[in-house]
C-alpha atoms as a PDB file:
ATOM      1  CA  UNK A   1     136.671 -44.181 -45.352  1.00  0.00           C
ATOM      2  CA  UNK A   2     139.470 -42.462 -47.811  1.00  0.00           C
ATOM      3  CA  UNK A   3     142.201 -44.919 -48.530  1.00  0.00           C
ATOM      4  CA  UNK A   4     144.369 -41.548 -47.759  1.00  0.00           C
ATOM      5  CA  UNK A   5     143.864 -38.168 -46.361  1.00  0.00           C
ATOM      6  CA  UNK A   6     145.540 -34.705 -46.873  1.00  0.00           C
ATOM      7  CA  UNK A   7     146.655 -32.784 -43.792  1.00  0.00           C
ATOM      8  CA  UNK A   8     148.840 -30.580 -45.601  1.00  0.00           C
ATOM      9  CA  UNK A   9     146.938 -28.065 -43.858  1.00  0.00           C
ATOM     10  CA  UNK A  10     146.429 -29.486 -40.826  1.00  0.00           C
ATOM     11  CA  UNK A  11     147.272 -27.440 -37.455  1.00  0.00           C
ATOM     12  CA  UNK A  12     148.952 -29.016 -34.493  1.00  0.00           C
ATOM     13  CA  UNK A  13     147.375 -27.832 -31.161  1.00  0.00           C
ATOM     14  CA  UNK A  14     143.315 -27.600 -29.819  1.00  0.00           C
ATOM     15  CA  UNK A  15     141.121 -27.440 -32.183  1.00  0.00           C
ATOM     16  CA  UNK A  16     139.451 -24.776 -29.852  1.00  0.00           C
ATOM     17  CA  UNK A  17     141.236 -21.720 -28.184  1.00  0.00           C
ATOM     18  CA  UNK A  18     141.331 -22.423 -24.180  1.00  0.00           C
ATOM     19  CA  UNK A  19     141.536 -18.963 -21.835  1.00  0.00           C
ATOM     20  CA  UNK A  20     143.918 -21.027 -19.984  1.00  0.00           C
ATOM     21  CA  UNK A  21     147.452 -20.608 -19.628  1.00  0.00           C
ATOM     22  CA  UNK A  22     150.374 -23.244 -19.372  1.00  0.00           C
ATOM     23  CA  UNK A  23     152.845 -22.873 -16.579  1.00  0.00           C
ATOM     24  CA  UNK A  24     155.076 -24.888 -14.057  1.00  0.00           C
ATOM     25  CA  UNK A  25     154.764 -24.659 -10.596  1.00  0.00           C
ATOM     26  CA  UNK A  26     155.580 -26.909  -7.757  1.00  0.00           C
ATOM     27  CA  UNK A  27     153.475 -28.004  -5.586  1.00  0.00           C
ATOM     28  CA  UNK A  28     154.102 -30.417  -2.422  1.00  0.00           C
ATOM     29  CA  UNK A  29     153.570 -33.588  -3.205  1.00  0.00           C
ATOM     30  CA  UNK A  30     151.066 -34.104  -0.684  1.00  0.00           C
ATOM     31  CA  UNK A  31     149.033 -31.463  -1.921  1.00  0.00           C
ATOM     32  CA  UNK A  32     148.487 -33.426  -5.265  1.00  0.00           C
ATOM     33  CA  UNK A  33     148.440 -36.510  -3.816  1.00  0.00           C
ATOM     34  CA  UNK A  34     145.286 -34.806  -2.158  1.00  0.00           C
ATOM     35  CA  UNK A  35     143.749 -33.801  -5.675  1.00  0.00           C
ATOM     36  CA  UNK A  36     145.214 -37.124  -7.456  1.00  0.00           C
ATOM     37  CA  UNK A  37     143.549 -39.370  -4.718  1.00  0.00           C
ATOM     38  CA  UNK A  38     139.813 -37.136  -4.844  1.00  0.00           C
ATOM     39  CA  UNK A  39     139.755 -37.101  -8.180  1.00  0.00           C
ATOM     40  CA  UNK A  40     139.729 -41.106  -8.014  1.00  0.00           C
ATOM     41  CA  UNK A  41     137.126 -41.159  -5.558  1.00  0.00           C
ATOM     42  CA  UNK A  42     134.623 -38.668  -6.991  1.00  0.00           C
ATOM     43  CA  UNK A  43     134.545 -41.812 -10.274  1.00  0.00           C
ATOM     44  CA  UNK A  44     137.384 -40.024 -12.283  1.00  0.00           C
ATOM     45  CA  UNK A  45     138.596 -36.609 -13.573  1.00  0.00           C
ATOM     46  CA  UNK A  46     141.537 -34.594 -14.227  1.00  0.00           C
ATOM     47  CA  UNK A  47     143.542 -33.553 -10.834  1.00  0.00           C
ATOM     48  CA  UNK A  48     144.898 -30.170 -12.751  1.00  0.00           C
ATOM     49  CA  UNK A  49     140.990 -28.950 -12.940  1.00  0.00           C
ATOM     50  CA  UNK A  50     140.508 -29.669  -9.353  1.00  0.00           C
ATOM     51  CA  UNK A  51     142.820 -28.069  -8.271  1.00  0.00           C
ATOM     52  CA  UNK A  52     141.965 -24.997 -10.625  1.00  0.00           C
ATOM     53  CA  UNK A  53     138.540 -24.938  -9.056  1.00  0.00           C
ATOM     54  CA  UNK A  54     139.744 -24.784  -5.591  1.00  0.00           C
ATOM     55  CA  UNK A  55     142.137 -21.910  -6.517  1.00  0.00           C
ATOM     56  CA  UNK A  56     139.345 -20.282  -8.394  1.00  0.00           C
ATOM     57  CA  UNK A  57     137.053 -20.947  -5.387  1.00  0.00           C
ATOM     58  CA  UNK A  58     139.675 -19.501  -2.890  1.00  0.00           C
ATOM     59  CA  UNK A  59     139.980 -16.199  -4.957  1.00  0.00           C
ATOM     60  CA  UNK A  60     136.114 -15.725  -5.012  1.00  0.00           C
ATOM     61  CA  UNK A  61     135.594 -16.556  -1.131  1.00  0.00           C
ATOM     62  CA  UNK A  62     138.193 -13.926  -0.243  1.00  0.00           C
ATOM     63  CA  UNK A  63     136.095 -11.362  -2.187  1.00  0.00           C
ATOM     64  CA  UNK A  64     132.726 -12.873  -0.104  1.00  0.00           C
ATOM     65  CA  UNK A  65     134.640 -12.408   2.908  1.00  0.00           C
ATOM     66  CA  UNK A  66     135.689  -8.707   2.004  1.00  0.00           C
ATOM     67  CA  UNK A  67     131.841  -7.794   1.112  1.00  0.00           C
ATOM     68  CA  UNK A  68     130.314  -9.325   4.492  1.00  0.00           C
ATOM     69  CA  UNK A  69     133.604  -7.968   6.687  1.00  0.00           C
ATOM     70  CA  UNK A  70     132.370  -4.046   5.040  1.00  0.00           C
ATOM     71  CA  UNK A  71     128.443  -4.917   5.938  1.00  0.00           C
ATOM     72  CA  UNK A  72     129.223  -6.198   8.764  1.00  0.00           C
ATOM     73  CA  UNK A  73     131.370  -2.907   9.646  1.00  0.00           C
ATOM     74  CA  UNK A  74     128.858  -0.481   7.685  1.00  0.00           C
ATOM     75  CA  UNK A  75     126.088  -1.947   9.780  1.00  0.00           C
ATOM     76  CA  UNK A  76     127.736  -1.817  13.384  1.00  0.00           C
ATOM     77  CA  UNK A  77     128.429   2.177  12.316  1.00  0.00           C
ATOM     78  CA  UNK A  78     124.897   2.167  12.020  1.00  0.00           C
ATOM     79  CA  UNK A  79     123.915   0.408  15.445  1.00  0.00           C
ATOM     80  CA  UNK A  80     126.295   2.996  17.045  1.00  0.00           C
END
């Protein structure tokens, strides 16, 4: 090991770009209580990415529901 380093050119921040974006929101605080307590008993994680993945999951189940409701609905025109 160097006795002394130079981070004259050193960069605050991730080292690596993230396609997320920091905001504040509130939430109840049962709500991440919820994701606090899971998180615990799935061994450990970050609450934050839980509850990312059951936003993301929500947005992508709406657009399952919208493609069955319009087969559903395409193939009742055909039964008629």
């Amino acid at each position: 090991m160097k006795k002394e380093y130079d981070f004259s050119k050193g960069k605050r921040g991730a080292i690596v770009p993230s396609d997320k974006q920091r905001i504040t929101i509130r939430l109840d605080t049962a709500i991440v209580e919820h994701f606090k307590s899971a998180v615990e008993d799935a061994g450990g994680g970050n609450y934050q990415t839980a509850i990312n993945a059951a936003l993301r999951e929500y947005i992508e189940g709406k657009n399952v529901v919208d493609a069955v409701r319009s087969v559903v609905r395409e193939e009742l025109r055909h039964a008629a």
